[in-house]
PDB file of N, CA and C in Angstrom:
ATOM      1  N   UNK A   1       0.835  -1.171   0.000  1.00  0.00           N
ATOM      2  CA  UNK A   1       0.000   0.000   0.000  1.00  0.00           C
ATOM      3  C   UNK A   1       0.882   1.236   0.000  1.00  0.00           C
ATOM      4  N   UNK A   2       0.697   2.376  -0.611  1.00  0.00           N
ATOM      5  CA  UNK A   2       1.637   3.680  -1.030  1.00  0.00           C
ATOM      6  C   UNK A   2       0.679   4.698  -0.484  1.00  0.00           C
ATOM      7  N   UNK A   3       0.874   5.686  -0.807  1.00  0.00           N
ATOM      8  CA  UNK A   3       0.389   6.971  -0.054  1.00  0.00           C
ATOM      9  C   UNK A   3       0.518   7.726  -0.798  1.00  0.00           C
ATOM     10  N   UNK A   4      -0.154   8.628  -1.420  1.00  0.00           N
ATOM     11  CA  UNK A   4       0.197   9.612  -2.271  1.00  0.00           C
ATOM     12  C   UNK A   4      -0.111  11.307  -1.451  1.00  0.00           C
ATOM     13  N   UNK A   5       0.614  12.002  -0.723  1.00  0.00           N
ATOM     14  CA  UNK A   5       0.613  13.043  -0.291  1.00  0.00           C
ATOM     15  C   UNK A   5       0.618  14.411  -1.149  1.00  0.00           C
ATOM     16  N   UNK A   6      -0.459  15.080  -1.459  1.00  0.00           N
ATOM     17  CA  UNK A   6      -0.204  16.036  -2.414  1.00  0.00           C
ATOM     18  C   UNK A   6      -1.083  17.427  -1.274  1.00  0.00           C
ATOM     19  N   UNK A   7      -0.467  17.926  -0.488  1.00  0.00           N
ATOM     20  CA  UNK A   7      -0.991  19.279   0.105  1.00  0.00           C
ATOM     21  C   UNK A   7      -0.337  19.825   1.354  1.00  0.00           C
ATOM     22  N   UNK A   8      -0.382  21.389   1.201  1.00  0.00           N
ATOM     23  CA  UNK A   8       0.476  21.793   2.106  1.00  0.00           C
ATOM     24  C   UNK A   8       0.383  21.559   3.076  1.00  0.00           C
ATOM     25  N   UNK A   9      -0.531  20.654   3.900  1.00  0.00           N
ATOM     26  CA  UNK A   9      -0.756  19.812   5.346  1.00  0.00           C
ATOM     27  C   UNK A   9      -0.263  18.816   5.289  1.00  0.00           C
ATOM     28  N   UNK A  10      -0.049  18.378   4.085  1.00  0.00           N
ATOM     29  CA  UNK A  10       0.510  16.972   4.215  1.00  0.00           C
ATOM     30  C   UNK A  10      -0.603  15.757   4.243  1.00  0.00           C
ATOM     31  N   UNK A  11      -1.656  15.927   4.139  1.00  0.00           N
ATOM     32  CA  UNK A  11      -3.255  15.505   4.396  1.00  0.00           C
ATOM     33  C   UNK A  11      -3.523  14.186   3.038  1.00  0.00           C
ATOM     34  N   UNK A  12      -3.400  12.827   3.671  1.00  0.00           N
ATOM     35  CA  UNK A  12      -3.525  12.329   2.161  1.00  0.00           C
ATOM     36  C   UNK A  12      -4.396  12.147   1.745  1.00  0.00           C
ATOM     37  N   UNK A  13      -4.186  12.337   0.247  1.00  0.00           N
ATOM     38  CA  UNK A  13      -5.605  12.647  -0.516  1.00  0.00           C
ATOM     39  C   UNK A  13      -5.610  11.225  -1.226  1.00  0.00           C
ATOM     40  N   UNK A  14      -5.239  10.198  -1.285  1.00  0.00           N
ATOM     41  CA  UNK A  14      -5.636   9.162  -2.215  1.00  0.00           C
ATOM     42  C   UNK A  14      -4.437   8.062  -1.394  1.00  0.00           C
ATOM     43  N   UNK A  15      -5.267   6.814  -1.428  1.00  0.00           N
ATOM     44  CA  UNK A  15      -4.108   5.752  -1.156  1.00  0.00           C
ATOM     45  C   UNK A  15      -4.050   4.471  -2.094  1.00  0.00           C
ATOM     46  N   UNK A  16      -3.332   4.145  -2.461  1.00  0.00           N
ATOM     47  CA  UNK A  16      -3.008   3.559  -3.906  1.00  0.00           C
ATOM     48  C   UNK A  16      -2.243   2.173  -3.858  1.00  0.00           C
ATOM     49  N   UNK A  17      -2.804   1.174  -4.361  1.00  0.00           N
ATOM     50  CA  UNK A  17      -2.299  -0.098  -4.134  1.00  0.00           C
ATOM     51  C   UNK A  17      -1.246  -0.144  -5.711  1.00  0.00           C
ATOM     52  N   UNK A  18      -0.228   0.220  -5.712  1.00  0.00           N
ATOM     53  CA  UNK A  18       0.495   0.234  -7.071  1.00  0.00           C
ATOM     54  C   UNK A  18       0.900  -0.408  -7.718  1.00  0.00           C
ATOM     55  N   UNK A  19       0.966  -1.922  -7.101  1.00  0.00           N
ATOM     56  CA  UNK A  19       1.369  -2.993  -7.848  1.00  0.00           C
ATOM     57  C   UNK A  19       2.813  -2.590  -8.910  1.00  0.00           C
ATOM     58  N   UNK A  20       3.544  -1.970  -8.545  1.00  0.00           N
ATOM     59  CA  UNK A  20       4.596  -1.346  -9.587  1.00  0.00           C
ATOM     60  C   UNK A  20       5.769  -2.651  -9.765  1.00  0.00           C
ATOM     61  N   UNK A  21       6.232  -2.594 -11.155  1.00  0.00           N
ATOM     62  CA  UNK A  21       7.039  -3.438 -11.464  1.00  0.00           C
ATOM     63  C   UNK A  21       8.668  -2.365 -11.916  1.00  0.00           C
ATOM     64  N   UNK A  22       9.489  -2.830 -11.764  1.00  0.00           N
ATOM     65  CA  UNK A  22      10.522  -2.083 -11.881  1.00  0.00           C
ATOM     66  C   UNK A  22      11.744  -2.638 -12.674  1.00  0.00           C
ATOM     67  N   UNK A  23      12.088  -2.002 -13.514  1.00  0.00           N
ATOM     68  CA  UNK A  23      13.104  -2.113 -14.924  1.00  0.00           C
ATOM     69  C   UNK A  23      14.161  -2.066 -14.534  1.00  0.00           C
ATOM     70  N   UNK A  24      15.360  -2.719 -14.180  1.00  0.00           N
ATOM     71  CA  UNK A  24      16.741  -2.835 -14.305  1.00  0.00           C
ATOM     72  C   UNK A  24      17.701  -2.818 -14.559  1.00  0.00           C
ATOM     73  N   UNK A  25      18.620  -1.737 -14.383  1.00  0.00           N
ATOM     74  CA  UNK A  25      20.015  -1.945 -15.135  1.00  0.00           C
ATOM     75  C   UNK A  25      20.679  -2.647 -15.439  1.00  0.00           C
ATOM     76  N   UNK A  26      21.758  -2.985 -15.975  1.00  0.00           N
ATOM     77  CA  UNK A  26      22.689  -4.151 -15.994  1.00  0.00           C
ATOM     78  C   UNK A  26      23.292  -4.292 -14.005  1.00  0.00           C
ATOM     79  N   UNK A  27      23.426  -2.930 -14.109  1.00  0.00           N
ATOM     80  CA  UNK A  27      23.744  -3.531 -12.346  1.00  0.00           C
ATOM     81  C   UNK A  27      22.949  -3.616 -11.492  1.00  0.00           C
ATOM     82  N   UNK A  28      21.947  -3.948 -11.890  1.00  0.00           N
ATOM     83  CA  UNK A  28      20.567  -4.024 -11.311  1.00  0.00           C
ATOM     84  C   UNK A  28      20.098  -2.687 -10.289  1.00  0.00           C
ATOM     85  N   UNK A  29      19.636  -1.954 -10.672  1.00  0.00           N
ATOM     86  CA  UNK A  29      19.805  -1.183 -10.043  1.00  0.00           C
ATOM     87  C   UNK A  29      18.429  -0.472 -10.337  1.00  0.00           C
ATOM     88  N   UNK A  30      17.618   0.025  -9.970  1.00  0.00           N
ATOM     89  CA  UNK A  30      15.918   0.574 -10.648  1.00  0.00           C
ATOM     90  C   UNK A  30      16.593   1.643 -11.146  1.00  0.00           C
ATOM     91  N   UNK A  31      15.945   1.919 -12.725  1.00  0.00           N
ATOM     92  CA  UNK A  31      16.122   3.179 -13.973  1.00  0.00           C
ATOM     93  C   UNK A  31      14.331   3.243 -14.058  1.00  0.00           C
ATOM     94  N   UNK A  32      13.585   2.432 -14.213  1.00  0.00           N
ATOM     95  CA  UNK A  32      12.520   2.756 -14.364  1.00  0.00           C
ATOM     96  C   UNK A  32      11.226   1.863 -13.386  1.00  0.00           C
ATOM     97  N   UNK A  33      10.088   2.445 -13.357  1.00  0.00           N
ATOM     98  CA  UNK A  33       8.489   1.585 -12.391  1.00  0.00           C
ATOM     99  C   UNK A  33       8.120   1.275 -13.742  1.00  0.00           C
ATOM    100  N   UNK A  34       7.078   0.297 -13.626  1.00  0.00           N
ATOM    101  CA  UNK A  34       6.069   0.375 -14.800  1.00  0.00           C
ATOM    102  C   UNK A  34       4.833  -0.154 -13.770  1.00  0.00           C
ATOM    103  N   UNK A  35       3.857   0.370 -14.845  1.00  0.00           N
ATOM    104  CA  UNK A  35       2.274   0.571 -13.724  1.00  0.00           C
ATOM    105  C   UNK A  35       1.515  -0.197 -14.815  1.00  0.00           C
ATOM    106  N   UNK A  36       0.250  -0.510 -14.182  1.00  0.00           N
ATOM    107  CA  UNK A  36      -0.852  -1.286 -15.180  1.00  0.00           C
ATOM    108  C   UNK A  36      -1.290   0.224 -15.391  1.00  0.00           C
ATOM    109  N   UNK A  37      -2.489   0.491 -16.334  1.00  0.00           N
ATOM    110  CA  UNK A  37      -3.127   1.493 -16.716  1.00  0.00           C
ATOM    111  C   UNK A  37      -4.050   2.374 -16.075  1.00  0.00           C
ATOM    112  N   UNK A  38      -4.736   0.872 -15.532  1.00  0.00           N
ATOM    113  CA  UNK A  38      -5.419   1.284 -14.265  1.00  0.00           C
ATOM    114  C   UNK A  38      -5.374   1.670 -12.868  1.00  0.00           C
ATOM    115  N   UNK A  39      -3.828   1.742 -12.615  1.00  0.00           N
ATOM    116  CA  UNK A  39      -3.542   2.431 -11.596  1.00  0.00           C
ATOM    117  C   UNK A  39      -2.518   3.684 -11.749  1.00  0.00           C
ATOM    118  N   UNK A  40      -2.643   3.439 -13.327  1.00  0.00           N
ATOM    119  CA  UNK A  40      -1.815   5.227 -14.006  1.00  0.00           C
ATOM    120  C   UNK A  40      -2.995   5.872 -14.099  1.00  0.00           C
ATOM    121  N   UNK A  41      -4.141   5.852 -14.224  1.00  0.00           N
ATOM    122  CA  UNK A  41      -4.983   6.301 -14.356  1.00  0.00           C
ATOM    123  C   UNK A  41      -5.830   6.783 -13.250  1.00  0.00           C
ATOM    124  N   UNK A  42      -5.805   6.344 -12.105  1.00  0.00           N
ATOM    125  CA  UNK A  42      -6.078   6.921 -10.570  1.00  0.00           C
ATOM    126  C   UNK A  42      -5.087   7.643 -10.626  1.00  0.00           C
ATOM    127  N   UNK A  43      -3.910   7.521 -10.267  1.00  0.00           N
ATOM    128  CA  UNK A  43      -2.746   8.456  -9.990  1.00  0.00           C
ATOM    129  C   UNK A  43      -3.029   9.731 -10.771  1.00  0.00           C
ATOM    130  N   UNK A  44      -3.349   9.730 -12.212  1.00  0.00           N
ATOM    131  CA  UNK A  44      -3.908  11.061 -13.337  1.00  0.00           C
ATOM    132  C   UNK A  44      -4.959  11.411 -12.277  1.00  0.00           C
ATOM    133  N   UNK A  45      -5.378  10.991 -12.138  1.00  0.00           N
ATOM    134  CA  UNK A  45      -7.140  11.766 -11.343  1.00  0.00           C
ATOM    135  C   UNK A  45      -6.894  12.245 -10.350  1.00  0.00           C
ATOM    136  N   UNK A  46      -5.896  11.751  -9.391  1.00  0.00           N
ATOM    137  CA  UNK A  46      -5.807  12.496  -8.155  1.00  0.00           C
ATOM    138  C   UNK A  46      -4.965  13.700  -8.402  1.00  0.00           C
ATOM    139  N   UNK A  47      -3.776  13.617  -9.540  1.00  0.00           N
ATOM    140  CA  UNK A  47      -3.410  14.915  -9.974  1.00  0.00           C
ATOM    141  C   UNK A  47      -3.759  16.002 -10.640  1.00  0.00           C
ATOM    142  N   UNK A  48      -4.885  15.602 -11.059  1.00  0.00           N
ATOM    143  CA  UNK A  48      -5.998  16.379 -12.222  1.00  0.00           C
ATOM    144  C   UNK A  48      -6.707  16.936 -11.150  1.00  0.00           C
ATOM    145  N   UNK A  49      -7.495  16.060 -10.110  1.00  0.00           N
ATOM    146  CA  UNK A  49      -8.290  16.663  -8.737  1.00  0.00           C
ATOM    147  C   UNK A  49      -7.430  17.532  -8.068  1.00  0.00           C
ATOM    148  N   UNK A  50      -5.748  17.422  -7.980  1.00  0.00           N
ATOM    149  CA  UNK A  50      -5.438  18.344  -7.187  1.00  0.00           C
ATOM    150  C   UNK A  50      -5.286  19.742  -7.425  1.00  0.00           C
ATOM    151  N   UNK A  51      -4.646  19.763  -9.267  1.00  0.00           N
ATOM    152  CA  UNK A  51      -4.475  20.820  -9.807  1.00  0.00           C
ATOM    153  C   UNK A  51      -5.790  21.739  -9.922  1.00  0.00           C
ATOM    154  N   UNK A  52      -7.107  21.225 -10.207  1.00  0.00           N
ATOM    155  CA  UNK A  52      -8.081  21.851 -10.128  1.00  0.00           C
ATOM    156  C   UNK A  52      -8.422  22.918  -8.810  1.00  0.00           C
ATOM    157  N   UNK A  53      -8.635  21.521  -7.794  1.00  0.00           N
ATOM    158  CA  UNK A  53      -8.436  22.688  -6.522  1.00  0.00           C
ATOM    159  C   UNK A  53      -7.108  23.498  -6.008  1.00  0.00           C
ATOM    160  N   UNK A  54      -6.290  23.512  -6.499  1.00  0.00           N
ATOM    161  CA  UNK A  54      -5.061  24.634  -6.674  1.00  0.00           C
ATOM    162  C   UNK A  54      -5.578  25.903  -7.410  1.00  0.00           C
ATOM    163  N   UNK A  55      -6.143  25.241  -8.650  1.00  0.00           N
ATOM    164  CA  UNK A  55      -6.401  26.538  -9.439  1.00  0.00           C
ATOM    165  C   UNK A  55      -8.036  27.169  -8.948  1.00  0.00           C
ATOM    166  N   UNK A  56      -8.737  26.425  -8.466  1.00  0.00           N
ATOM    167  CA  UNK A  56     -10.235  27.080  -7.381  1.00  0.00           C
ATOM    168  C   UNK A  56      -9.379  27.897  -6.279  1.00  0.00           C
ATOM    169  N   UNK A  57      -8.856  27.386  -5.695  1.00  0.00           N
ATOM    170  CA  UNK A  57      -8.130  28.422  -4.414  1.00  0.00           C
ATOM    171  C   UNK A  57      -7.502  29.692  -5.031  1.00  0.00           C
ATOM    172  N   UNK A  58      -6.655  29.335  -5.516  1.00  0.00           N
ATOM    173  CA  UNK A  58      -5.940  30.610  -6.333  1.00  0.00           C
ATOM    174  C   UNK A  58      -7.005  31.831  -6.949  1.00  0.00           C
ATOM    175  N   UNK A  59      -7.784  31.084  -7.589  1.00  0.00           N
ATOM    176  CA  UNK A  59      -9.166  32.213  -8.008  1.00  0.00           C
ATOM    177  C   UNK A  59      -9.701  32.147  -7.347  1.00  0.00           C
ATOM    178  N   UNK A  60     -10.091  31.768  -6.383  1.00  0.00           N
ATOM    179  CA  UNK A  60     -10.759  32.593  -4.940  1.00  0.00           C
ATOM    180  C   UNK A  60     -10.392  33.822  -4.475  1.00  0.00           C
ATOM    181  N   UNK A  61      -9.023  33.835  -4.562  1.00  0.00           N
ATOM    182  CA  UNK A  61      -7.894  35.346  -3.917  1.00  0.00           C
ATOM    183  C   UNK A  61      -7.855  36.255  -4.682  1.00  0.00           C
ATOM    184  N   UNK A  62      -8.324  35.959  -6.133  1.00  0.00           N
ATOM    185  CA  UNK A  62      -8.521  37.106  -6.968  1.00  0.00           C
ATOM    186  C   UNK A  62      -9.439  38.048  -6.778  1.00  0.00           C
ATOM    187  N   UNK A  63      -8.899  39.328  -7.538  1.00  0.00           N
ATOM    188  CA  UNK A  63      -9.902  40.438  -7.762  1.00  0.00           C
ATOM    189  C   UNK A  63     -11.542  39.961  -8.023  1.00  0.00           C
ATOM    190  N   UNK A  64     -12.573  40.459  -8.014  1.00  0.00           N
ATOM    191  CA  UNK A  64     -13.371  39.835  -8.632  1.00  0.00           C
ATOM    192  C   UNK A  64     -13.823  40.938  -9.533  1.00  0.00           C
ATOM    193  N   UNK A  65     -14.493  40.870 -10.762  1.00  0.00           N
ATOM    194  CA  UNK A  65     -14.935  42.236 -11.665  1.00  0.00           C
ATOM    195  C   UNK A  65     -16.180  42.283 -11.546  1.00  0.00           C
ATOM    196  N   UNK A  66     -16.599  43.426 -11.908  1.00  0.00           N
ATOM    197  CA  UNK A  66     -17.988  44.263 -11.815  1.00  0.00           C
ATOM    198  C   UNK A  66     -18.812  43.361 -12.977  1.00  0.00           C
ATOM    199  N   UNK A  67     -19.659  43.586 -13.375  1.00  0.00           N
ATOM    200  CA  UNK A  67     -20.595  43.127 -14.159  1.00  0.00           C
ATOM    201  C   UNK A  67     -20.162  43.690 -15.360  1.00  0.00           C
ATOM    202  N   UNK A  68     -19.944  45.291 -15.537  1.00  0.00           N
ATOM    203  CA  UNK A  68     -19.882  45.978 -16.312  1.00  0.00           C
ATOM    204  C   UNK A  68     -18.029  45.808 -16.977  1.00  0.00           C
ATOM    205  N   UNK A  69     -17.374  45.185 -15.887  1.00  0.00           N
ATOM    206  CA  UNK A  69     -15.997  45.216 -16.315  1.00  0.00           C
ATOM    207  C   UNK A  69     -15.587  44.112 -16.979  1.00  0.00           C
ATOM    208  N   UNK A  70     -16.456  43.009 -16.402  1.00  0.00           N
ATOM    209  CA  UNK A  70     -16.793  42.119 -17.454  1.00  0.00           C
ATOM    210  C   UNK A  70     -16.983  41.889 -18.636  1.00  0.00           C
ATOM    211  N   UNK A  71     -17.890  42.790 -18.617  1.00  0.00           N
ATOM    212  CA  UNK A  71     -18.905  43.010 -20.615  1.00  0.00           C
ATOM    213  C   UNK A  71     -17.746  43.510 -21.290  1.00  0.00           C
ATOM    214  N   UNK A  72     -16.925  44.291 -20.658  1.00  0.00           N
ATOM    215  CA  UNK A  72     -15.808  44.926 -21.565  1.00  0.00           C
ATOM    216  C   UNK A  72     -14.668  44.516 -21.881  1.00  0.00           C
ATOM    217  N   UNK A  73     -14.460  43.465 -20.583  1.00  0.00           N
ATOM    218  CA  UNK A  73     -13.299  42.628 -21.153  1.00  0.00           C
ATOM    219  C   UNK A  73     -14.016  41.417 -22.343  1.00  0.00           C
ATOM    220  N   UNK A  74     -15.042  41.032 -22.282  1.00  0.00           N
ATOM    221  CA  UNK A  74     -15.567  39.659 -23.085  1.00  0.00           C
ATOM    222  C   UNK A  74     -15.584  40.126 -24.422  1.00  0.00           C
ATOM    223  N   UNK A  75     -15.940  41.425 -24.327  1.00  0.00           N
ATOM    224  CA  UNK A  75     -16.004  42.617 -26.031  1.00  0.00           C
ATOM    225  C   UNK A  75     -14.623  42.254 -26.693  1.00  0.00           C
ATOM    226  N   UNK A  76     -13.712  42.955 -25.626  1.00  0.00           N
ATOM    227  CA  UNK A  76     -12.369  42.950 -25.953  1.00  0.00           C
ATOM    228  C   UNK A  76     -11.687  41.746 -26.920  1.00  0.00           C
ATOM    229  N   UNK A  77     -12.308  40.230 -25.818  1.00  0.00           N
ATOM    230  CA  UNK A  77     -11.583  39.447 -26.198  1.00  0.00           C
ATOM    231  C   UNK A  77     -12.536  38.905 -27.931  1.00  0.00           C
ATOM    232  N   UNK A  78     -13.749  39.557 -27.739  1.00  0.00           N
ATOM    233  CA  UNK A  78     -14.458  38.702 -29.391  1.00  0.00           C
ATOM    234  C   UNK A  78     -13.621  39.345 -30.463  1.00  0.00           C
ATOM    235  N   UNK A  79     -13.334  40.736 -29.798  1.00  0.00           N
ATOM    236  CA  UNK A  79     -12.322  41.474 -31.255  1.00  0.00           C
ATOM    237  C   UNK A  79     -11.453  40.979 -31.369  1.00  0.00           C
ATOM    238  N   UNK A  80     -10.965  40.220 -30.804  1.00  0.00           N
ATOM    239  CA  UNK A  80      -9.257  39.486 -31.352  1.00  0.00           C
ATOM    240  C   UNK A  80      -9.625  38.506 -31.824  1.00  0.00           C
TER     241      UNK A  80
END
């Protein structure tokens, strides 16, 4: 069983049975893991889930615009 820790608490967000197999040098030595798909594919989701709420927090702290400052930036951007 692995642990995948992704937050500034340290708080784990996903725990992951990885079944990982590992590639060998001539001096045996690990150069590479290899994963089934289906557990590359949890690992994507919990990093996809984390980056999302990174980027929700972050725009939380932002400015927020007027209604009207809005309309003028959305104008702005159809002219380009």
């Amino acid at each position: 069983m692995r642990f995948i820790h992704i937050s500034k608490n340290n708080i784990i967000l996903s725990m992951l049975n990885l079944n990982e197999k590992y590639i060998l040098n001539k001096q045996q030595k690990k150069v590479a893991v290899q994963l089934d798909l289906k557990t590359f594919k949890k690992i994507e989701d919990v990093l996809e889930d984390y980056a999302l709420g990174q980027y929700i927090e972050a725009s939380m702290q932002e400015d927020k615009m007027t209604l009207e400052e809005a309309k003028s930036a959305y104008k702005k951007i159809k002219k380009s």
